[in-house]
C-alpha atoms as a PDB file:
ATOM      1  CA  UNK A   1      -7.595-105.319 -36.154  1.00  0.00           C
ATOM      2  CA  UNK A   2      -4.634-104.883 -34.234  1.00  0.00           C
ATOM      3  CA  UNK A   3      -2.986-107.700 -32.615  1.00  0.00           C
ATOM      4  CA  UNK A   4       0.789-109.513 -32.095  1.00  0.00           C
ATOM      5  CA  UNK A   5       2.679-109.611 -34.938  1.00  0.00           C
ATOM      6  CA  UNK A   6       5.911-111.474 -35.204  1.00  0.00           C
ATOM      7  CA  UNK A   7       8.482-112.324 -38.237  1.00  0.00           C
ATOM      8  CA  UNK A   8      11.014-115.149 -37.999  1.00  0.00           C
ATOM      9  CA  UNK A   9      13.934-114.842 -40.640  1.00  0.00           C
ATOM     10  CA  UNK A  10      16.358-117.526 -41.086  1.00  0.00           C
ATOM     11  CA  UNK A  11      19.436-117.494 -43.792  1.00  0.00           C
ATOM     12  CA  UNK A  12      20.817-120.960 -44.923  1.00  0.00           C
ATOM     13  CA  UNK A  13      23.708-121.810 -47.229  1.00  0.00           C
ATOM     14  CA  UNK A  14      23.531-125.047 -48.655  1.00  0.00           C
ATOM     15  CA  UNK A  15      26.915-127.207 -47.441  1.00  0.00           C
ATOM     16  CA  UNK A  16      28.682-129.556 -49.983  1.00  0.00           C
ATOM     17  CA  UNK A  17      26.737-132.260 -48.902  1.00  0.00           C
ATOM     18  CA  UNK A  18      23.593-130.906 -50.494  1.00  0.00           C
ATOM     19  CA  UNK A  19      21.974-130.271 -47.393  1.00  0.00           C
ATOM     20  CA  UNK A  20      21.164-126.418 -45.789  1.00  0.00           C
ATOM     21  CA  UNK A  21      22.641-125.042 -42.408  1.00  0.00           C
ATOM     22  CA  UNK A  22      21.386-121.748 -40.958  1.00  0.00           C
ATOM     23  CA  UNK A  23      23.899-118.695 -41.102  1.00  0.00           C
ATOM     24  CA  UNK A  24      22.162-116.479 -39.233  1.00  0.00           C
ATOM     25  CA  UNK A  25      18.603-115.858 -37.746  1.00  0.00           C
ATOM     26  CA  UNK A  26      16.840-112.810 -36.125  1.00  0.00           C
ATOM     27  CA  UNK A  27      12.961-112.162 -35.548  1.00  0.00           C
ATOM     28  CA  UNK A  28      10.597-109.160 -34.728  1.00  0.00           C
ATOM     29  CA  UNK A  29       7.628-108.746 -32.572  1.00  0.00           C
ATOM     30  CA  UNK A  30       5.138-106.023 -32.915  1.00  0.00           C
ATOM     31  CA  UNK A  31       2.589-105.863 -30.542  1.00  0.00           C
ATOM     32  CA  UNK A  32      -0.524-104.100 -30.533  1.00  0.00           C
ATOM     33  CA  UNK A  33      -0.078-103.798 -34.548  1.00  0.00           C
ATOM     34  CA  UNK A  34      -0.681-103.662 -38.333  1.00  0.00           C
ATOM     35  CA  UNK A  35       2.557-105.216 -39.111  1.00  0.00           C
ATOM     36  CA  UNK A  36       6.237-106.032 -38.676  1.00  0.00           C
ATOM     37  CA  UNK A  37       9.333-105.774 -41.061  1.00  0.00           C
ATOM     38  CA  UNK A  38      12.241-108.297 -40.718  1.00  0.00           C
ATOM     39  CA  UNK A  39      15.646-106.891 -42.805  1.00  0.00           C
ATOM     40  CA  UNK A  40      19.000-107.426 -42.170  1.00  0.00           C
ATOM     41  CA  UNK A  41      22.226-106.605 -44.229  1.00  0.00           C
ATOM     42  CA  UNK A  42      24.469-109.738 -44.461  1.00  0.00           C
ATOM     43  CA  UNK A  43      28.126-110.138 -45.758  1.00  0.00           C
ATOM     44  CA  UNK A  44      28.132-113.840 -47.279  1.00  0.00           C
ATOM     45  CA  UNK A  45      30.884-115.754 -48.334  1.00  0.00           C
ATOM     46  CA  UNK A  46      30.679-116.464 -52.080  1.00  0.00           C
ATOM     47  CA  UNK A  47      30.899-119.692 -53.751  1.00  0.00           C
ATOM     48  CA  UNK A  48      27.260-120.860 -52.180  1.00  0.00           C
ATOM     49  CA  UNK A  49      23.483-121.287 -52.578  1.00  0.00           C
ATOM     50  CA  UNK A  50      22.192-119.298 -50.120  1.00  0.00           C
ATOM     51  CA  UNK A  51      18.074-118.841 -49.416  1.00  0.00           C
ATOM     52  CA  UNK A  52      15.787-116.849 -46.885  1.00  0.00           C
ATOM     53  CA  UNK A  53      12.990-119.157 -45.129  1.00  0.00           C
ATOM     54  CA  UNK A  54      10.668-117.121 -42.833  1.00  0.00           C
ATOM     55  CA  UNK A  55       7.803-117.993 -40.543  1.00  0.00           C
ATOM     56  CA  UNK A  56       5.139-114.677 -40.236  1.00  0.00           C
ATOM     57  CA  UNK A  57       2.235-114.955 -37.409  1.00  0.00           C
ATOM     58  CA  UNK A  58      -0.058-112.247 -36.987  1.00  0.00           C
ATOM     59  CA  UNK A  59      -2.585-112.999 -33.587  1.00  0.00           C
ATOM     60  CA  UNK A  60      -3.545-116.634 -34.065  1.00  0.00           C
ATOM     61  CA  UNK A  61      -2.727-116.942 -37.766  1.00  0.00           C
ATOM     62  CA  UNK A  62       0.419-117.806 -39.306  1.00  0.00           C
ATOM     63  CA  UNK A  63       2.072-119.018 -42.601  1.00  0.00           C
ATOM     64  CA  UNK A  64       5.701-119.638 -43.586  1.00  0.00           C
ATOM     65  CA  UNK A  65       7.357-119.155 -46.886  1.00  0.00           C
ATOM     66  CA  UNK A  66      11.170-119.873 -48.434  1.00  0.00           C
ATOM     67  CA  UNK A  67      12.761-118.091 -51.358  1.00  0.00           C
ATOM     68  CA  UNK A  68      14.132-119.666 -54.169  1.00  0.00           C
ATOM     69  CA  UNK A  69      18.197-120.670 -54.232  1.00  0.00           C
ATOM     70  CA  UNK A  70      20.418-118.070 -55.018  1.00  0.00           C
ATOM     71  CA  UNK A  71      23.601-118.234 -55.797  1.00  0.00           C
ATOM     72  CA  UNK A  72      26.257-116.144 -54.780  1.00  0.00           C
ATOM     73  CA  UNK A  73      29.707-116.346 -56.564  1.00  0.00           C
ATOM     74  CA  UNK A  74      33.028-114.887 -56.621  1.00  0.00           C
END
């Protein structure tokens, strides 16, 4: 069934304080669809954990997920 679909991307780096801060966020909206893709290509300054935490809905449903630390280093 086709229906709104929307993607909510959000980039944190975690701050020397242990806590995360958002670098950057963007989101796509399909309507009247299957599906919707959310990329970006980011230049990051090194010397951080950075993850990805995105929110997906698709008509009335919706879920959220977060990726796993990564670090990126010099």
């Amino acid at each position: 069934v086709k229906c709104t679909v929307k993607v909510n991307a959000i980039v944190e780096k975690k701050n020397s304080s242990g806590s995360w801060e958002r670098v950057t966020s963007w989101s796509v909206t399909n309507q009247n669809a299957y599906s919707a893709v959310a990329s970006k290509s980011l230049i990051v300054p090194s010397g951080y954990y950075y993850r990805v935490r995105s929110y997906h809905y698709a008509g009335s449903d919706s879920a959220s997920s977060c990726t796993n630390a990564l670090w990126v280093g010099n």
